[in-house]
N, C-alpha and C. Protein backbone atom coordinates (compact mmCIF):
# COMPACT_ATOMS: atom_id res chain seq x y z
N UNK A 1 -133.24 -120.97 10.75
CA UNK A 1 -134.21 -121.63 11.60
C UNK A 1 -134.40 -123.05 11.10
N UNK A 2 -134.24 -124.46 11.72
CA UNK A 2 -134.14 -125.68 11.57
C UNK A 2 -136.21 -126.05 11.74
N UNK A 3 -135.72 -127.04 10.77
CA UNK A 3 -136.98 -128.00 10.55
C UNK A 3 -136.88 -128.98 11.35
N UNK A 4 -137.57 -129.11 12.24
CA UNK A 4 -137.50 -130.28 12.94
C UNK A 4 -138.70 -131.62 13.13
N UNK A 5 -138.66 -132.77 12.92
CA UNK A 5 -139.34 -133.94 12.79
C UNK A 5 -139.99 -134.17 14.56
N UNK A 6 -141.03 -134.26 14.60
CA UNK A 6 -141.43 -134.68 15.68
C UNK A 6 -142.80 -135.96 15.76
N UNK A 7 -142.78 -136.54 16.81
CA UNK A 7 -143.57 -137.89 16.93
C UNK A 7 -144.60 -137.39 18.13
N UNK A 8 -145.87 -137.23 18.12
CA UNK A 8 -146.81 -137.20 19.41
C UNK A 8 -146.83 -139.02 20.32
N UNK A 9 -146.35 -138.62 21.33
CA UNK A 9 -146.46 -138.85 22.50
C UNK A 9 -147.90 -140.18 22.96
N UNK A 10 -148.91 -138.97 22.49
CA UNK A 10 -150.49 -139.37 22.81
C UNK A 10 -151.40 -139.95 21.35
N UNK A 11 -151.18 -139.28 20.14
CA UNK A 11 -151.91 -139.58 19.60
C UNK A 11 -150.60 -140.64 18.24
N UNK A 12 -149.19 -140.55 18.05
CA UNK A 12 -148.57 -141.10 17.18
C UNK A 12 -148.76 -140.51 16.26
N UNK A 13 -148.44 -138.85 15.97
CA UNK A 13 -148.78 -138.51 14.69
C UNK A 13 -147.28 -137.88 14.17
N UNK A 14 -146.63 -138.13 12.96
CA UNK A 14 -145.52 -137.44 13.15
C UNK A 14 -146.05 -136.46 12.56
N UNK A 15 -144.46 -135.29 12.23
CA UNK A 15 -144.86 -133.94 11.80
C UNK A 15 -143.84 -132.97 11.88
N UNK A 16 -143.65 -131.89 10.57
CA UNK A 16 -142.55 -131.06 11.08
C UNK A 16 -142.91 -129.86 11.50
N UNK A 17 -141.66 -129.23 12.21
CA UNK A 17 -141.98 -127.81 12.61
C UNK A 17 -140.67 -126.67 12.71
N UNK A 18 -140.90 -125.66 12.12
CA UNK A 18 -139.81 -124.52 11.96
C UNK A 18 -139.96 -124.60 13.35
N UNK A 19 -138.55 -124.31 14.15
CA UNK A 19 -138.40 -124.17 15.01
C UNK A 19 -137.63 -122.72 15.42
N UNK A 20 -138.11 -121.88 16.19
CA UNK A 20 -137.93 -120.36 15.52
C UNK A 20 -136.95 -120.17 16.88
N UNK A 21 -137.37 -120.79 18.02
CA UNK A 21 -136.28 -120.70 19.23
C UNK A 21 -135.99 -122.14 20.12
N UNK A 22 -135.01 -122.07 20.48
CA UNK A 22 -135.02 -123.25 21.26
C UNK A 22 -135.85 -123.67 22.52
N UNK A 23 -136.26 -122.51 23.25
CA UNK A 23 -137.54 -122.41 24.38
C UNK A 23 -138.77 -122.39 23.82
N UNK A 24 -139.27 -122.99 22.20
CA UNK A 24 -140.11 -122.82 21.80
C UNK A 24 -140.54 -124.06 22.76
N UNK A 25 -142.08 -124.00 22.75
CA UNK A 25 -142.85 -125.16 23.10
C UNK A 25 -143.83 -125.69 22.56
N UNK A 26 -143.30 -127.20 22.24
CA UNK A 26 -143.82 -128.10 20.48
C UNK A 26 -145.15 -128.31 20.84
N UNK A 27 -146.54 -128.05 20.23
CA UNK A 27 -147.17 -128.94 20.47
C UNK A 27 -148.02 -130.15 19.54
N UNK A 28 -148.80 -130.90 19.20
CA UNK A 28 -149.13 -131.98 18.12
C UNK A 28 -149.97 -130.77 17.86
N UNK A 29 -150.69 -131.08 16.37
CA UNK A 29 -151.12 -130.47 15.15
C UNK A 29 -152.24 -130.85 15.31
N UNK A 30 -152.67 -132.48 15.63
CA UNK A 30 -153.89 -133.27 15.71
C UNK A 30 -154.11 -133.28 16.90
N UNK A 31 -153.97 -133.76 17.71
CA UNK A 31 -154.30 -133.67 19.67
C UNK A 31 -153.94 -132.73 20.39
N UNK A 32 -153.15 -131.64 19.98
CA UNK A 32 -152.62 -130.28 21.22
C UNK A 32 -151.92 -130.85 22.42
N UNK A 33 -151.79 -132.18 22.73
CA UNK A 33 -150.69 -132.68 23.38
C UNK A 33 -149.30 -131.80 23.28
N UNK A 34 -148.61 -132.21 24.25
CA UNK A 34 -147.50 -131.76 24.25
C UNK A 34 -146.38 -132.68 24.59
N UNK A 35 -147.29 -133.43 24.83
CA UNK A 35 -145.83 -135.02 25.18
C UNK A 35 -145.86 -135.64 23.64
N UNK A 36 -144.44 -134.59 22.95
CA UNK A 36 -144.29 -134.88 21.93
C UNK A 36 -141.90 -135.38 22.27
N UNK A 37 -141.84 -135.73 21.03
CA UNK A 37 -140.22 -136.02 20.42
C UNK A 37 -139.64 -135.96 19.76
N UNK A 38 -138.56 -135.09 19.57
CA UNK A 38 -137.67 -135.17 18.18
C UNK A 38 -137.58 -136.43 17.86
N UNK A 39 -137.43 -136.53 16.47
CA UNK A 39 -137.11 -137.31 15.94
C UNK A 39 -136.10 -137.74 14.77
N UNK A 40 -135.55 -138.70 14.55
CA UNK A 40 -133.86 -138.47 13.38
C UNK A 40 -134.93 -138.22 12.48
N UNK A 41 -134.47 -137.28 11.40
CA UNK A 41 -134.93 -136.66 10.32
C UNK A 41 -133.87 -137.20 9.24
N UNK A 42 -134.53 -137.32 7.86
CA UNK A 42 -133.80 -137.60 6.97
C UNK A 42 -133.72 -136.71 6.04
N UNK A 43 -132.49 -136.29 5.58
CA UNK A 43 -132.58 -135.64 4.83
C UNK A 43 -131.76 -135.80 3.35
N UNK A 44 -132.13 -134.79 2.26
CA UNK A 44 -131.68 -135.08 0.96
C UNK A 44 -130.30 -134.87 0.90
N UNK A 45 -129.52 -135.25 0.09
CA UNK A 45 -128.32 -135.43 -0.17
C UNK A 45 -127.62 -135.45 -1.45
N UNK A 46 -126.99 -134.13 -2.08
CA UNK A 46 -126.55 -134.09 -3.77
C UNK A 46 -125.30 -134.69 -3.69
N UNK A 47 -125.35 -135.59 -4.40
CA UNK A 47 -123.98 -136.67 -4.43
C UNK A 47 -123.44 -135.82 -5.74
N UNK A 48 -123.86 -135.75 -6.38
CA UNK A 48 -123.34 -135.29 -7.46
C UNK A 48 -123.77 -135.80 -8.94
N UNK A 49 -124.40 -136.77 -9.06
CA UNK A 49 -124.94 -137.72 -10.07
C UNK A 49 -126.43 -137.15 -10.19
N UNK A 50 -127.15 -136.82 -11.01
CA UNK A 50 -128.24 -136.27 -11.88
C UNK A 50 -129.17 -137.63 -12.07
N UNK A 51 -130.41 -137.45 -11.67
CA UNK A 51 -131.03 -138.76 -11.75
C UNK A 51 -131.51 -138.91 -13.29
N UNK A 52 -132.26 -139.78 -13.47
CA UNK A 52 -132.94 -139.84 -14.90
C UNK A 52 -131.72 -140.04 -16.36
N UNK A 53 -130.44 -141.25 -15.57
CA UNK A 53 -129.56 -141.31 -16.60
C UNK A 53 -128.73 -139.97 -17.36
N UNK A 54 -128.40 -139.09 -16.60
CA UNK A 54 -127.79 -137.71 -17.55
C UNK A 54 -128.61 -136.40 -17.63
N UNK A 55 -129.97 -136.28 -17.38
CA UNK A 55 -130.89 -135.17 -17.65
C UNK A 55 -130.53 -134.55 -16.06
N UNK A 56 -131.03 -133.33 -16.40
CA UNK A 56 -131.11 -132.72 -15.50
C UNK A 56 -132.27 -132.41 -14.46
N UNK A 57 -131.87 -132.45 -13.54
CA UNK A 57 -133.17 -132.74 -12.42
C UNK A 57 -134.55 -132.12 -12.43
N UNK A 58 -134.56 -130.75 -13.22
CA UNK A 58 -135.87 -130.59 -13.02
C UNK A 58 -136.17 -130.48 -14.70
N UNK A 59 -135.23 -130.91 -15.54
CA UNK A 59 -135.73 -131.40 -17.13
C UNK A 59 -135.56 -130.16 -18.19
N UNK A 60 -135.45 -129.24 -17.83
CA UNK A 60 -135.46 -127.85 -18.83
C UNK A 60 -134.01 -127.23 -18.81
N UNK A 61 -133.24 -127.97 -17.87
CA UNK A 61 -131.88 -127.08 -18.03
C UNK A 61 -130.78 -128.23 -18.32
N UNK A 62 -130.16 -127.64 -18.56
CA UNK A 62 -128.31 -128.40 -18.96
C UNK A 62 -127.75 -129.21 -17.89
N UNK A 63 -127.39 -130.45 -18.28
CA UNK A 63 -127.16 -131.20 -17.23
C UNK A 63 -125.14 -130.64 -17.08
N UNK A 64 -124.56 -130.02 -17.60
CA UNK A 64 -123.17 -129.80 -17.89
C UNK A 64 -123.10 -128.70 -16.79
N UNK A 65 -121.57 -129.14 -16.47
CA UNK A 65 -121.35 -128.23 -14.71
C UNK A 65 -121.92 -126.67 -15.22
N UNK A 66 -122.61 -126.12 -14.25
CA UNK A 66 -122.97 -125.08 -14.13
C UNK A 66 -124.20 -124.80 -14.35
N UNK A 67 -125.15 -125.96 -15.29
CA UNK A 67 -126.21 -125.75 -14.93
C UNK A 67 -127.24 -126.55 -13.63
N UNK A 68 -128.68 -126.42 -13.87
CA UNK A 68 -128.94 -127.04 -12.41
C UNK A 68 -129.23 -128.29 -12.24
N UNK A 69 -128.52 -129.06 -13.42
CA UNK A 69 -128.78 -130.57 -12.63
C UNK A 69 -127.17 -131.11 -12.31
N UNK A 70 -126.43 -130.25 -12.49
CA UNK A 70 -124.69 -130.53 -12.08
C UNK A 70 -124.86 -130.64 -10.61
């Protein structure tokens, strides 16, 4: 089930939402509008490079292939 980015219409609020079917029907969070829009979503991306110069991303494990900042 996709996350999807949406923009209200009426009030400009963005916001995401599991989207559980495609006949779902979106509505804003803050106004209950429904003249809402997908919107390009950005998303994360593992290049492969470990931030923080060599450590591993969340600091307690092995930055060497196989652990979780590889």
């Amino acid at each position: 089930m996709p996350v999807y980015e949406f923009v209200c219409g009426s009030c400009d609020r963005k916001f995401e939402v599991l989207v559980r079917s495609s006949r779902a029907r979106i509505s804003c969070p803050e106004c209950g509008s429904k003249k809402v829009r997908k919107i390009l979503s950005v998303f994360a991306l593992n290049t492969g490079a470990s931030p923080g110069g060599g450590k591993s991303s969340c600091g307690s494990c092995s930055p060497k292939p196989g652990g979780c900042g590889s």
